[in-house]
N, C-alpha and C. Protein backbone atom coordinates (compact mmCIF):
# COMPACT_ATOMS: atom_id res chain seq x y z
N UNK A 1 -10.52 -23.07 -32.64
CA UNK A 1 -11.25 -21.92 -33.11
C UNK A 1 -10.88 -20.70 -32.26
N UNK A 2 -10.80 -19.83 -33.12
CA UNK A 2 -10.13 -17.90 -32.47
C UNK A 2 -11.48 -17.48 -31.81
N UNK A 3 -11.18 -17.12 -30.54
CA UNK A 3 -12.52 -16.14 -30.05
C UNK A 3 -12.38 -14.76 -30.63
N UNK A 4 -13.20 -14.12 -31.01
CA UNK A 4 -13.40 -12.86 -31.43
C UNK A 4 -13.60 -11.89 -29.34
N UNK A 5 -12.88 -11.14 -29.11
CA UNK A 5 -14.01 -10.18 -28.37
C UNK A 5 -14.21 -9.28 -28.54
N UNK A 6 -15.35 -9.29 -27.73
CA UNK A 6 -16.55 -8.00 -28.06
C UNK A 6 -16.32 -7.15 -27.01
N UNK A 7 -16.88 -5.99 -27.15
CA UNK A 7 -16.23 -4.85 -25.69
C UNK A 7 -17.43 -3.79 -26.00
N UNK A 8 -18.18 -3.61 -24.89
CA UNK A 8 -19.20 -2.64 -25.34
C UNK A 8 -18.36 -0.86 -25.14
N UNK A 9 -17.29 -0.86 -25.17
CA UNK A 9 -16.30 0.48 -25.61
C UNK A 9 -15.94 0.28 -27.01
N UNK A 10 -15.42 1.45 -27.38
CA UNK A 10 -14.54 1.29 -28.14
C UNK A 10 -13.10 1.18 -27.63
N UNK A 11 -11.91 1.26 -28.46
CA UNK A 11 -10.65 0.73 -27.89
C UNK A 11 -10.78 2.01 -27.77
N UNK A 12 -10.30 2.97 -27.86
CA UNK A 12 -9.98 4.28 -27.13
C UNK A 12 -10.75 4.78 -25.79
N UNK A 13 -12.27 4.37 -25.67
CA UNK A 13 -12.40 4.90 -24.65
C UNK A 13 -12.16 3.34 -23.65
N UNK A 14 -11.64 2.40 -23.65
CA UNK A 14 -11.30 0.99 -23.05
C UNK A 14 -9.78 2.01 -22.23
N UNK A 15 -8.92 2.37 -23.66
CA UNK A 15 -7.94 2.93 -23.30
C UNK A 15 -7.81 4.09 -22.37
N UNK A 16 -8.69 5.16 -22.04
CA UNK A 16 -9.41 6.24 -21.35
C UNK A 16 -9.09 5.76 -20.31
N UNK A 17 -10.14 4.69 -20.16
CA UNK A 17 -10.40 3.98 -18.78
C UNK A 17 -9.23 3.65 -18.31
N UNK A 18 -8.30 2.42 -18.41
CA UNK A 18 -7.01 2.13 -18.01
C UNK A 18 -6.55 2.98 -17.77
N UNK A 19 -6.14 4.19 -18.74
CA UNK A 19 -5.35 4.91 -18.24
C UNK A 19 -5.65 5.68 -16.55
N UNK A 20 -7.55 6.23 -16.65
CA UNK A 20 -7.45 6.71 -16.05
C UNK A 20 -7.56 5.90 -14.18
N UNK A 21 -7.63 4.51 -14.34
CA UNK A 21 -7.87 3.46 -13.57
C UNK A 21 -6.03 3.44 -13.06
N UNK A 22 -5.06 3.79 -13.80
CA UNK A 22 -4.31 3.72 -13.47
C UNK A 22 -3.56 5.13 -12.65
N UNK A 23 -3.95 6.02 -12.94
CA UNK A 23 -3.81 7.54 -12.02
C UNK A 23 -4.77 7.13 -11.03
N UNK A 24 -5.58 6.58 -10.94
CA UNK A 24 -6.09 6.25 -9.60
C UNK A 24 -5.46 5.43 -8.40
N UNK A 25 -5.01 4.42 -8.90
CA UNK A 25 -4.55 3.04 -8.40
C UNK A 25 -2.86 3.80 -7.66
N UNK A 26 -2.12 4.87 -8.60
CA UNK A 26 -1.03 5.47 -8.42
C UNK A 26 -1.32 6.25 -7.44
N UNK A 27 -2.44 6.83 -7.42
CA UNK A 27 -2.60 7.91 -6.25
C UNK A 27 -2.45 7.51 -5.13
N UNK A 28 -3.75 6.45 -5.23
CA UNK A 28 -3.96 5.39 -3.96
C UNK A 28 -2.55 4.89 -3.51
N UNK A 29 -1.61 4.20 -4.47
CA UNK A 29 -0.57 3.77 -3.62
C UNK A 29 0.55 4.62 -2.91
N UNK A 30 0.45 5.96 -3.77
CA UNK A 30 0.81 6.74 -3.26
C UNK A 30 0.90 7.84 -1.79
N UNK A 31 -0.42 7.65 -1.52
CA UNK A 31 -1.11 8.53 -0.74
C UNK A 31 -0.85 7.21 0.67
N UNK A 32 -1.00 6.17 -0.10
CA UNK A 32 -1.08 5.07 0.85
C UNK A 32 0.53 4.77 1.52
N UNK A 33 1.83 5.44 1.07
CA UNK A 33 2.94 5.53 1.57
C UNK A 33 3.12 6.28 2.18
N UNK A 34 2.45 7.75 2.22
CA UNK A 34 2.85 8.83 2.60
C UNK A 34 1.87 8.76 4.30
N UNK A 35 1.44 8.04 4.39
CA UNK A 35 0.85 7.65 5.64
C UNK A 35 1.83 6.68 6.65
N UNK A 36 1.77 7.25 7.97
CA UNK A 36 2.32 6.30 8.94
C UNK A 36 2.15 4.52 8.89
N UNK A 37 0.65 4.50 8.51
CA UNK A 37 0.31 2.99 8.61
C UNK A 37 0.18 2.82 7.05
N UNK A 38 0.48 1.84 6.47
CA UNK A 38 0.31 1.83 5.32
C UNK A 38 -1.07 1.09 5.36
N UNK A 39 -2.04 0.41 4.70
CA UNK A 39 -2.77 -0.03 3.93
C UNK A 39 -3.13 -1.06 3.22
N UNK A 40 -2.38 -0.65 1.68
CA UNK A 40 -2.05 -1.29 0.45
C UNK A 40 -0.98 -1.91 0.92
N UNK A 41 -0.62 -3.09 0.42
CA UNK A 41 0.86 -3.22 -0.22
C UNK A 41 1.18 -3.67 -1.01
N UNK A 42 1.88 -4.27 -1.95
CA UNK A 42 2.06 -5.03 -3.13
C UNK A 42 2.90 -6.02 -2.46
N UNK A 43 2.62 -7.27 -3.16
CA UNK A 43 2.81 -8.66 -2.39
C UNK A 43 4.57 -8.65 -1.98
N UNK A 44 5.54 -8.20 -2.62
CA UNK A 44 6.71 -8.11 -1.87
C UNK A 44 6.57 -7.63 -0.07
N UNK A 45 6.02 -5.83 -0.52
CA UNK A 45 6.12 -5.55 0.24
C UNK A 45 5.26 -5.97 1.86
N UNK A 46 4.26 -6.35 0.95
CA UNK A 46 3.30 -7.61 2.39
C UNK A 46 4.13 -8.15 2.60
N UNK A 47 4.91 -8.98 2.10
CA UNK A 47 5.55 -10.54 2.94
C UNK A 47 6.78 -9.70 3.93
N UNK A 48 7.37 -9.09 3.12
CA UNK A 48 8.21 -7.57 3.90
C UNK A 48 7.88 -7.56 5.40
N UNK A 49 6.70 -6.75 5.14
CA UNK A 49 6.00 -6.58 6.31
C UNK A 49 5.80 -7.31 7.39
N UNK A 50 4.91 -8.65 6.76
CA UNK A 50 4.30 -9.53 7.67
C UNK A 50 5.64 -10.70 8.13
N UNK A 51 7.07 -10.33 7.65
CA UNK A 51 7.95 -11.38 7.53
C UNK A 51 7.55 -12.97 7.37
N UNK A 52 6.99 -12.71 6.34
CA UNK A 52 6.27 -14.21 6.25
C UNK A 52 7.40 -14.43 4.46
N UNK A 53 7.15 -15.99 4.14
CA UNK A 53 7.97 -15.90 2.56
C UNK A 53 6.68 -16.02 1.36
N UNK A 54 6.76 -15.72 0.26
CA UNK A 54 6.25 -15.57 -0.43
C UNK A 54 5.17 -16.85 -0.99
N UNK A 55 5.81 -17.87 -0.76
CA UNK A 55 5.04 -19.51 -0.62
C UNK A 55 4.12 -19.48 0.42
N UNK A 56 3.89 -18.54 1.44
CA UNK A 56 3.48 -18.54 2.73
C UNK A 56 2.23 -17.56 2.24
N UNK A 57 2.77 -16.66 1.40
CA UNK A 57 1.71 -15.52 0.91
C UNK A 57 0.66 -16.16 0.07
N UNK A 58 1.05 -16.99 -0.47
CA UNK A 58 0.54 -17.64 -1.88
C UNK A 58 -0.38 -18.81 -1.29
N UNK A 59 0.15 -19.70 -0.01
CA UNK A 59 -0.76 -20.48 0.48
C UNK A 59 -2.00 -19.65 0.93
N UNK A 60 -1.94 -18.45 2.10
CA UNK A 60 -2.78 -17.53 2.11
C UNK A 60 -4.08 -17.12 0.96
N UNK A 61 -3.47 -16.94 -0.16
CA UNK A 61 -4.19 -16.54 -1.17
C UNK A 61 -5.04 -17.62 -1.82
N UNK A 62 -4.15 -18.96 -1.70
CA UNK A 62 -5.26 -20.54 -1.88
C UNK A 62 -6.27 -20.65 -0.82
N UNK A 63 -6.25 -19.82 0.41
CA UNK A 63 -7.37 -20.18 1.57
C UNK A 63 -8.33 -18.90 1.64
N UNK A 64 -8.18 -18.04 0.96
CA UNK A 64 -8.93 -17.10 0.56
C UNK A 64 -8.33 -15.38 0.76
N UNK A 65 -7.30 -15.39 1.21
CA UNK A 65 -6.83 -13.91 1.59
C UNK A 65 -6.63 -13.01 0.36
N UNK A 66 -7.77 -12.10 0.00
CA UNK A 66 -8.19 -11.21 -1.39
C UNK A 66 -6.99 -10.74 -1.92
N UNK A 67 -7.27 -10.40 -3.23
CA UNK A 67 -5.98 -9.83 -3.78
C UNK A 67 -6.19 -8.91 -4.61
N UNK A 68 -6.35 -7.52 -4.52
CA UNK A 68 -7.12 -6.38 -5.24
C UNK A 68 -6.10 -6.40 -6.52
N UNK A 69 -6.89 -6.24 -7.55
CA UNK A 69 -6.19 -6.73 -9.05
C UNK A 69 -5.96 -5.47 -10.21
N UNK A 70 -5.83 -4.79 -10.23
CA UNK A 70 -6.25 -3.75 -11.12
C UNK A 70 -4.84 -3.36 -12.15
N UNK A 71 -4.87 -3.32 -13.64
CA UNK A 71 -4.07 -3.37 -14.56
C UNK A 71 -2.65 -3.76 -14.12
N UNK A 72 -2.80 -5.46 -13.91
CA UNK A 72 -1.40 -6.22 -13.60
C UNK A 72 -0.61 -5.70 -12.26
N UNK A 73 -1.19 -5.01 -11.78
CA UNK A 73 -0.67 -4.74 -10.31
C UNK A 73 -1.83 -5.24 -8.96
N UNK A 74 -0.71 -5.85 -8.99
CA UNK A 74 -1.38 -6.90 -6.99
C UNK A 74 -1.28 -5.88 -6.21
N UNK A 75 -2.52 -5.83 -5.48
CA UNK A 75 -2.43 -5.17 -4.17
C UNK A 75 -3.00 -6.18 -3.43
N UNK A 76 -2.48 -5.92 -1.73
CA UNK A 76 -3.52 -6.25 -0.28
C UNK A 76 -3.49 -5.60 0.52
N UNK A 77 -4.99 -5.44 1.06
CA UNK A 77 -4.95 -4.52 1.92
C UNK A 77 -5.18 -5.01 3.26
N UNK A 78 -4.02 -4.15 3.57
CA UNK A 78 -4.18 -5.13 5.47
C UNK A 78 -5.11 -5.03 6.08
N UNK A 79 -6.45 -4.67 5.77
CA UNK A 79 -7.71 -4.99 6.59
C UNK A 79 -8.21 -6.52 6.13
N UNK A 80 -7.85 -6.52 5.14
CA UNK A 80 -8.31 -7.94 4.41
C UNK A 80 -7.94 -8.57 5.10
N UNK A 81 -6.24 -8.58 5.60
CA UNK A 81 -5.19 -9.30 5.90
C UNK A 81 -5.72 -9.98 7.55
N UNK A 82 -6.06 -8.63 8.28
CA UNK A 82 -5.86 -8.53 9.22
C UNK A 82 -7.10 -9.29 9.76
N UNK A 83 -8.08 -9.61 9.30
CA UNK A 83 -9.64 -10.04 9.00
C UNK A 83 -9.40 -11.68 8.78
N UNK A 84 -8.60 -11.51 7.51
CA UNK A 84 -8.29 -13.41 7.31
C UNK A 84 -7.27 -14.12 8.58
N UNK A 85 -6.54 -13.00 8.97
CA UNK A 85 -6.03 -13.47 10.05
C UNK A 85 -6.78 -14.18 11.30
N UNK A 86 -7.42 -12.99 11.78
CA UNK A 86 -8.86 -13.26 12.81
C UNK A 86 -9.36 -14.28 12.30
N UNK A 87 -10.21 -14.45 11.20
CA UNK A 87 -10.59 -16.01 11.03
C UNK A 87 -10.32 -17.45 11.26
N UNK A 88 -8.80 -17.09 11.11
CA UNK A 88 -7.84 -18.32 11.07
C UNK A 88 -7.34 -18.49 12.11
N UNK A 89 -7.69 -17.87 13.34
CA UNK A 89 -7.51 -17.67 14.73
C UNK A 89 -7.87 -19.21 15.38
N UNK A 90 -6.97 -19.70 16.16
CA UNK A 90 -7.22 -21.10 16.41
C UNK A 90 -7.36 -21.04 17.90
């Protein structure tokens, strides 16, 4: 059986939103490069960073290290990072 969904928008203002969820998310990553320390990163550029491999990122993310989600683009933010790290402090 087909689910129907329901959306208390209509598709245009659903569409509004995304769009404007996405000039946000652009700014943010933007603004977030143009800084000495970055922030954000998108999971390449984390593992980049942290020289860790991407299986390594992904185990991370099975033990809880957040993964900010917003219209098909991964972000993490290295406070998260830096926090799950401390936890995992042995």
């Amino acid at each position: 059986m087909e689910q129907q969904e329901y959306s208390v928008f209509s598709k245009e203002i659903e569409q509004q939103i995304a769009r404007s969820l996405q000039i946000i998310l652009n700014d943010v990553v933007e603004k977030n490069q143009n800084e000495d320390t970055k922030r954000y990163y998108k999971k390449k550029d984390f593992c980049k960073e942290m020289s860790i491999s991407f299986s390594t990122l992904q185990g991370w993310v099975t033990k809880g290290l957040p993964i900010i989600q917003v219209e098909g683009i991964s972000l993490i933010d290295m406070r998260d990072a830096e926090k799950f790290l401390q936890d995992h402090k042995i």
